[in-house]
N, C-alpha and C. Protein backbone atom coordinates (compact mmCIF):
# COMPACT_ATOMS: atom_id res chain seq x y z
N UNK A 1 12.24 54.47 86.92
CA UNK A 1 12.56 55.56 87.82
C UNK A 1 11.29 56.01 88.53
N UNK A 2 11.82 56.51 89.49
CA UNK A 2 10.27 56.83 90.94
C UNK A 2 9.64 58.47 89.91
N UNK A 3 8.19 58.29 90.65
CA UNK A 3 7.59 59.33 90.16
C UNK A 3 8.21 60.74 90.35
N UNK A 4 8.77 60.77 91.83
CA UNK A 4 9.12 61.60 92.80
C UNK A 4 10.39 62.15 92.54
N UNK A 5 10.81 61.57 91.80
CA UNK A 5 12.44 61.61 91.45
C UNK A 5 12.07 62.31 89.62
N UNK A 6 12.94 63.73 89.29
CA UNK A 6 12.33 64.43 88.13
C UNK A 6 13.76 64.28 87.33
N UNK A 7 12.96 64.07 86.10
CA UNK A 7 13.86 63.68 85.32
C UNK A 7 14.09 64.92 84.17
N UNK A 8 15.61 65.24 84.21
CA UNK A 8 15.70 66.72 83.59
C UNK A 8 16.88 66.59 82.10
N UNK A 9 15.99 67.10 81.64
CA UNK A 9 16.75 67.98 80.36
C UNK A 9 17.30 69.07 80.22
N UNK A 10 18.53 69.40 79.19
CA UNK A 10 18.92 70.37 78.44
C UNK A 10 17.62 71.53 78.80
N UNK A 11 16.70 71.26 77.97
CA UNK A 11 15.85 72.32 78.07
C UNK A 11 14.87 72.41 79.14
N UNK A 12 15.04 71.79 79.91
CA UNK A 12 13.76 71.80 81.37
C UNK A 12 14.93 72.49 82.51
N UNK A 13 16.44 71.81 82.48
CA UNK A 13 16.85 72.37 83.53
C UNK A 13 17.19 73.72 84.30
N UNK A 14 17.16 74.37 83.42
CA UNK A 14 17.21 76.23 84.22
C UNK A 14 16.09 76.32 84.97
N UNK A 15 15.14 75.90 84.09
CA UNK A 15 13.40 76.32 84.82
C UNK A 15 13.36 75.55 86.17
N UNK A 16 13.44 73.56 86.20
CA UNK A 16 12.86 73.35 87.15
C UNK A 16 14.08 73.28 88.18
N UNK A 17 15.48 73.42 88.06
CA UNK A 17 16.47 73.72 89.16
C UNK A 17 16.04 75.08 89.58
N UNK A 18 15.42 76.53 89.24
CA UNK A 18 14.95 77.78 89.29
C UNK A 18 14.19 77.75 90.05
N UNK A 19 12.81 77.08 89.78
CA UNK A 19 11.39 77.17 90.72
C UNK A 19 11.67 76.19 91.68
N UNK A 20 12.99 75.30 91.77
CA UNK A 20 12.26 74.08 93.00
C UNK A 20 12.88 75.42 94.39
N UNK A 21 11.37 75.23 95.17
CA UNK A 21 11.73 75.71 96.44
C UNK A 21 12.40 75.54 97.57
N UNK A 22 12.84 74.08 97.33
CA UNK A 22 14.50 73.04 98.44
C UNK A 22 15.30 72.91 97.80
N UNK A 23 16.02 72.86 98.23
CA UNK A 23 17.66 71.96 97.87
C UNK A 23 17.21 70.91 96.77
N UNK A 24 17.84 70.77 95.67
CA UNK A 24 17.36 70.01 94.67
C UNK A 24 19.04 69.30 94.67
N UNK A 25 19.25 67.69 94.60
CA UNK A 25 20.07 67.07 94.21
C UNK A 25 20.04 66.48 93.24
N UNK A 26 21.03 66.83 91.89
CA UNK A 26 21.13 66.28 90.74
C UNK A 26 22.12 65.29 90.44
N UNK A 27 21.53 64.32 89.76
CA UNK A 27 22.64 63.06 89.47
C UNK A 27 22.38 63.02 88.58
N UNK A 28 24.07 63.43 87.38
CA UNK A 28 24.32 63.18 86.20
C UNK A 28 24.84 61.46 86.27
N UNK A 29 24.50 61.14 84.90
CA UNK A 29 24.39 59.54 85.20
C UNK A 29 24.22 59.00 83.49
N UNK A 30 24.59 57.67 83.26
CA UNK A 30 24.08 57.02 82.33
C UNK A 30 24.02 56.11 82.27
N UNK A 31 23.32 55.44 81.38
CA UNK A 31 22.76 54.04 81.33
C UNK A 31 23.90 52.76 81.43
N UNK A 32 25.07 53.04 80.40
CA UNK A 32 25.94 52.21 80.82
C UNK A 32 27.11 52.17 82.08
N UNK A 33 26.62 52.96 82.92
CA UNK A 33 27.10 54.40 84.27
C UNK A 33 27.01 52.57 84.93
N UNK A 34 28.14 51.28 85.40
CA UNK A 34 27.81 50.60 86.67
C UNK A 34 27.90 51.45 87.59
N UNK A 35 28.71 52.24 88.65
CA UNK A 35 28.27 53.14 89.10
C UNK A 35 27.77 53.76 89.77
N UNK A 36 26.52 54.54 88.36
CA UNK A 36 25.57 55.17 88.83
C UNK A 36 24.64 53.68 89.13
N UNK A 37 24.25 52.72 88.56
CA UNK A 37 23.22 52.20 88.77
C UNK A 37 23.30 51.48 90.39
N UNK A 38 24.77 51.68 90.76
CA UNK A 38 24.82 51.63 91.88
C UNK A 38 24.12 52.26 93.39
N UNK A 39 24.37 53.71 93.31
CA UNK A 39 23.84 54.57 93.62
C UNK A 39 22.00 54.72 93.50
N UNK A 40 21.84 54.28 91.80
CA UNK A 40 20.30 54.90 91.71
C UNK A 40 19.39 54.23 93.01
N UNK A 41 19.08 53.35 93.16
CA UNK A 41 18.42 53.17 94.71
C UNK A 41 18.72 53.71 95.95
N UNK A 42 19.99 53.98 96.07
CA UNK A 42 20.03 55.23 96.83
C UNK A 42 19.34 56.25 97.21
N UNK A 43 19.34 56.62 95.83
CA UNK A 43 18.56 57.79 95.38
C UNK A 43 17.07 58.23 95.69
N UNK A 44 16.62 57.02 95.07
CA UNK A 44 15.01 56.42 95.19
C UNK A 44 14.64 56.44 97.23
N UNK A 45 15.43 55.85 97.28
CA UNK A 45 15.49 55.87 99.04
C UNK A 45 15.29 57.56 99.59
N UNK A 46 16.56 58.16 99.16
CA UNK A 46 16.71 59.21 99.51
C UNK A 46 15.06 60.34 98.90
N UNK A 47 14.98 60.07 97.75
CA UNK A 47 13.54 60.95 97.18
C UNK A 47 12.19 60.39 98.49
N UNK A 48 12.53 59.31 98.84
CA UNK A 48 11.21 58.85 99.80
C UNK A 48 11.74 59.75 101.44
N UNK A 49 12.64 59.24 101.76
CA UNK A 49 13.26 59.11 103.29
C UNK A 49 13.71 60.75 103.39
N UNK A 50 13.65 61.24 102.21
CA UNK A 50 14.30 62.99 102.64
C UNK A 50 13.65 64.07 102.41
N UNK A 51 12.34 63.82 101.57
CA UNK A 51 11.74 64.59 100.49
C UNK A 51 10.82 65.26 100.98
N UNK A 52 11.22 65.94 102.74
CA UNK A 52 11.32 67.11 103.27
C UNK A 52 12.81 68.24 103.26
N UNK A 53 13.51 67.45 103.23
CA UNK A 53 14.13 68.01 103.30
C UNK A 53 15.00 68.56 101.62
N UNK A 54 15.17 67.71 100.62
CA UNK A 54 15.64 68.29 99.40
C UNK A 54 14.86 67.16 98.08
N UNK A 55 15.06 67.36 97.28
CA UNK A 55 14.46 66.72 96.28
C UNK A 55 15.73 66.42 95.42
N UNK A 56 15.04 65.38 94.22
CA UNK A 56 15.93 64.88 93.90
C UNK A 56 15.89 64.88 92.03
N UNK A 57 16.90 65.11 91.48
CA UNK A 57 16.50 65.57 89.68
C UNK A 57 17.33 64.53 88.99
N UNK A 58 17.34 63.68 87.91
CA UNK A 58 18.15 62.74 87.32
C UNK A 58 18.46 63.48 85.36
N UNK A 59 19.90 63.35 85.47
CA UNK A 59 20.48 64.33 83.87
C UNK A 59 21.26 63.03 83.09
N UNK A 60 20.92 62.30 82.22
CA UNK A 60 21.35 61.29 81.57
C UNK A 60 22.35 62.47 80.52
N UNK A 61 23.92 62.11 80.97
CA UNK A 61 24.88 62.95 80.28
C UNK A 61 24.71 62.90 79.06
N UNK A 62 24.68 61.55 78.41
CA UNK A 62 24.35 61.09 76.80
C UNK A 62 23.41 61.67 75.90
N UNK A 63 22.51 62.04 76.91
CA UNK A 63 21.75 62.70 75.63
C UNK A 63 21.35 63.98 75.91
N UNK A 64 22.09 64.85 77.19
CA UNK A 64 21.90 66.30 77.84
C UNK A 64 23.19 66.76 77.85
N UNK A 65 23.95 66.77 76.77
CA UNK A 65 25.68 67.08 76.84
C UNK A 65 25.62 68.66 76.96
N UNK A 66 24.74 69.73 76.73
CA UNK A 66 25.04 70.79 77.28
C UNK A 66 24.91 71.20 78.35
N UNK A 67 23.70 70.60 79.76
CA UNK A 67 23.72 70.51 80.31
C UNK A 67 24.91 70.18 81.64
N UNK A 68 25.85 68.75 80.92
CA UNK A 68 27.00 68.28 81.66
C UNK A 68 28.16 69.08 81.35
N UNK A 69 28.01 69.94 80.22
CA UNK A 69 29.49 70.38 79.99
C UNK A 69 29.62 71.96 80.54
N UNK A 70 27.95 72.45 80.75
CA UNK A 70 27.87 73.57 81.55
C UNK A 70 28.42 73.45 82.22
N UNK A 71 28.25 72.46 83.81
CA UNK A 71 28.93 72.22 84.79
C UNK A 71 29.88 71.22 85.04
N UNK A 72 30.63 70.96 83.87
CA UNK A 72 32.02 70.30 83.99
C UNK A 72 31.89 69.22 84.27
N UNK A 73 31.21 68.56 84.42
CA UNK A 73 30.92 66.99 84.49
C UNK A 73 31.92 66.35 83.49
N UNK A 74 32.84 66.18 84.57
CA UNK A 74 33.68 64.66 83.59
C UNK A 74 33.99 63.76 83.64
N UNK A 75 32.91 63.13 85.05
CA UNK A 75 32.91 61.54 85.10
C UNK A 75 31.95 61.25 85.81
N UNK A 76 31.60 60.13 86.27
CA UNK A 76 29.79 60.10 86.81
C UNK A 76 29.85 58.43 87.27
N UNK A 77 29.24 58.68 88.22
CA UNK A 77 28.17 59.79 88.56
C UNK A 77 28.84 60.75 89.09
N UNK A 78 28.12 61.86 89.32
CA UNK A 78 28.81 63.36 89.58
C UNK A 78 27.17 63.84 90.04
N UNK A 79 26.84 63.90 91.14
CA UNK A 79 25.87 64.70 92.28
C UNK A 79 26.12 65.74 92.95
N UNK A 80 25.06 67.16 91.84
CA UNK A 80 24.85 68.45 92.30
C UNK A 80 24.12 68.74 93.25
N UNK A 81 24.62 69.27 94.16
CA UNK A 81 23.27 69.47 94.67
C UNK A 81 23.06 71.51 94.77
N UNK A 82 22.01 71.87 94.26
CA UNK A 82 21.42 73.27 93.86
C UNK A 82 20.85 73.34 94.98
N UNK A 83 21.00 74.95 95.54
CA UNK A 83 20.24 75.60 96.70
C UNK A 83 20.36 77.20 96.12
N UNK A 84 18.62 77.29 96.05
CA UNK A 84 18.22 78.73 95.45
C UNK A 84 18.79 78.69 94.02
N UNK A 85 19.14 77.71 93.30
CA UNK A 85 19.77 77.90 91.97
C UNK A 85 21.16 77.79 92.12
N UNK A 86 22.33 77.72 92.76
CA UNK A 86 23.05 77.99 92.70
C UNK A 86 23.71 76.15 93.52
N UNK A 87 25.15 75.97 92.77
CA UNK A 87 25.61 74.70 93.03
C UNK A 87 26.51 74.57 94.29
N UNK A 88 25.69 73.61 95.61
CA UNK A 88 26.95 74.24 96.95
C UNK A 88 27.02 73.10 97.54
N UNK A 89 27.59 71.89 96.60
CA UNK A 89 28.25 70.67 96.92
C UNK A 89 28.14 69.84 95.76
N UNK A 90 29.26 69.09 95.60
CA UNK A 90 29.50 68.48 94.14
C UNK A 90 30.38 67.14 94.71
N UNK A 91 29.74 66.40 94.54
CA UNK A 91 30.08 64.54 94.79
C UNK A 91 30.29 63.81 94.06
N UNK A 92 31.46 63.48 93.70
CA UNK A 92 31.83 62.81 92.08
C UNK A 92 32.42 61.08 92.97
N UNK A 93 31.76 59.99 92.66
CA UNK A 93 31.44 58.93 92.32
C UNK A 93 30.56 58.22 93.32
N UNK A 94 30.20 56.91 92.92
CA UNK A 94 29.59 55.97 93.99
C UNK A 94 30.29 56.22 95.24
N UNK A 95 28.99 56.30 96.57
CA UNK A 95 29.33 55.85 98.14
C UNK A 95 28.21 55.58 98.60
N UNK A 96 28.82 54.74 99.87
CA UNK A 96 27.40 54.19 100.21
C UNK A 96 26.57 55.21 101.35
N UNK A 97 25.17 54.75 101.50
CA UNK A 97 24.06 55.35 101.53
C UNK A 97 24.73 56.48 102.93
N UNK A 98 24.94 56.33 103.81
CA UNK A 98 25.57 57.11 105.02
C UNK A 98 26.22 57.95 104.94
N UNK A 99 27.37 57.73 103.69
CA UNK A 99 28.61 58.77 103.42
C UNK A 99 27.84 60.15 102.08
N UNK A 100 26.90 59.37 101.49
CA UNK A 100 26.16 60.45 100.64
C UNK A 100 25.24 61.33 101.42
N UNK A 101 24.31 60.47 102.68
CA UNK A 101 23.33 61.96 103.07
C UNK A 101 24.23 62.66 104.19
N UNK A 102 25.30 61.96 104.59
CA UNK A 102 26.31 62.83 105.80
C UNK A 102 27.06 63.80 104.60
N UNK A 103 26.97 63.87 103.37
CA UNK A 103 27.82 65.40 102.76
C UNK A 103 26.58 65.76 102.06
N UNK A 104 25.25 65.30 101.73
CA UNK A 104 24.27 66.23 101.39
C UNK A 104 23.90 67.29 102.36
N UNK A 105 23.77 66.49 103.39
CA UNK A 105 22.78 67.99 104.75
C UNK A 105 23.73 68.66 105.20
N UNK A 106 25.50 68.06 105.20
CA UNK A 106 25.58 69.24 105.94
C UNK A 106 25.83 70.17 104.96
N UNK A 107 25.68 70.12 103.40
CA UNK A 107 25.69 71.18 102.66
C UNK A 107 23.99 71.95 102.53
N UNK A 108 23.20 71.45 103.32
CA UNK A 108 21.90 71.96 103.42
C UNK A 108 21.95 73.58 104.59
């Protein structure tokens, strides 16, 4: 996983979804997620090609289950995206690269 791209826990996520100062997009995800691993370059793309405009956080459901069950995550991938803390677009499965940043910004 890219440097740029933050990888969050149970216990990291209040804090660093709290202090990030952009739009933070989270992808709950897991390892045996085909999927997500679909998507994850996407992602990586998107942390390079956007990362004026929002940033990007990765929540492995498997081993952050309070995290996913906070926000109802019940299938995945499932992409939050947080503005000021608060959740104001929710994208539940693989799409390709066009159809994901055309419903990220205009929720920016």
């Amino acid at each position: 996983m890219s440097e740029i791209i933050t990888t969050l826990t149970d216990a990291t996520f209040e804090e660093v979804i709290g202090a990030s100062e952009k739009p933070i997009l989270v992808d709950f995800w897991a390892e045996w997620c085909g999927p997500c691993r679909t998507i994850a370059p996407i992602l990586e793309e998107f942390a390079v090609e956007q990362s004026d405009k929002f940033a990007i956080g990765k929540l492995d459901v498997d081993v952050n289950v309070a995290t996913a069950t906070k926000f109802s995550v019940m299938s995945i991938p499932t992409l939050l995206l947080f503005k000021d803390g608060e959740v104001v677009a929710r994208l539940v499965g693989a799409k390709p690269k066009g159809a994901l940043l055309q419903e990220i910004t205009s929720n920016l």
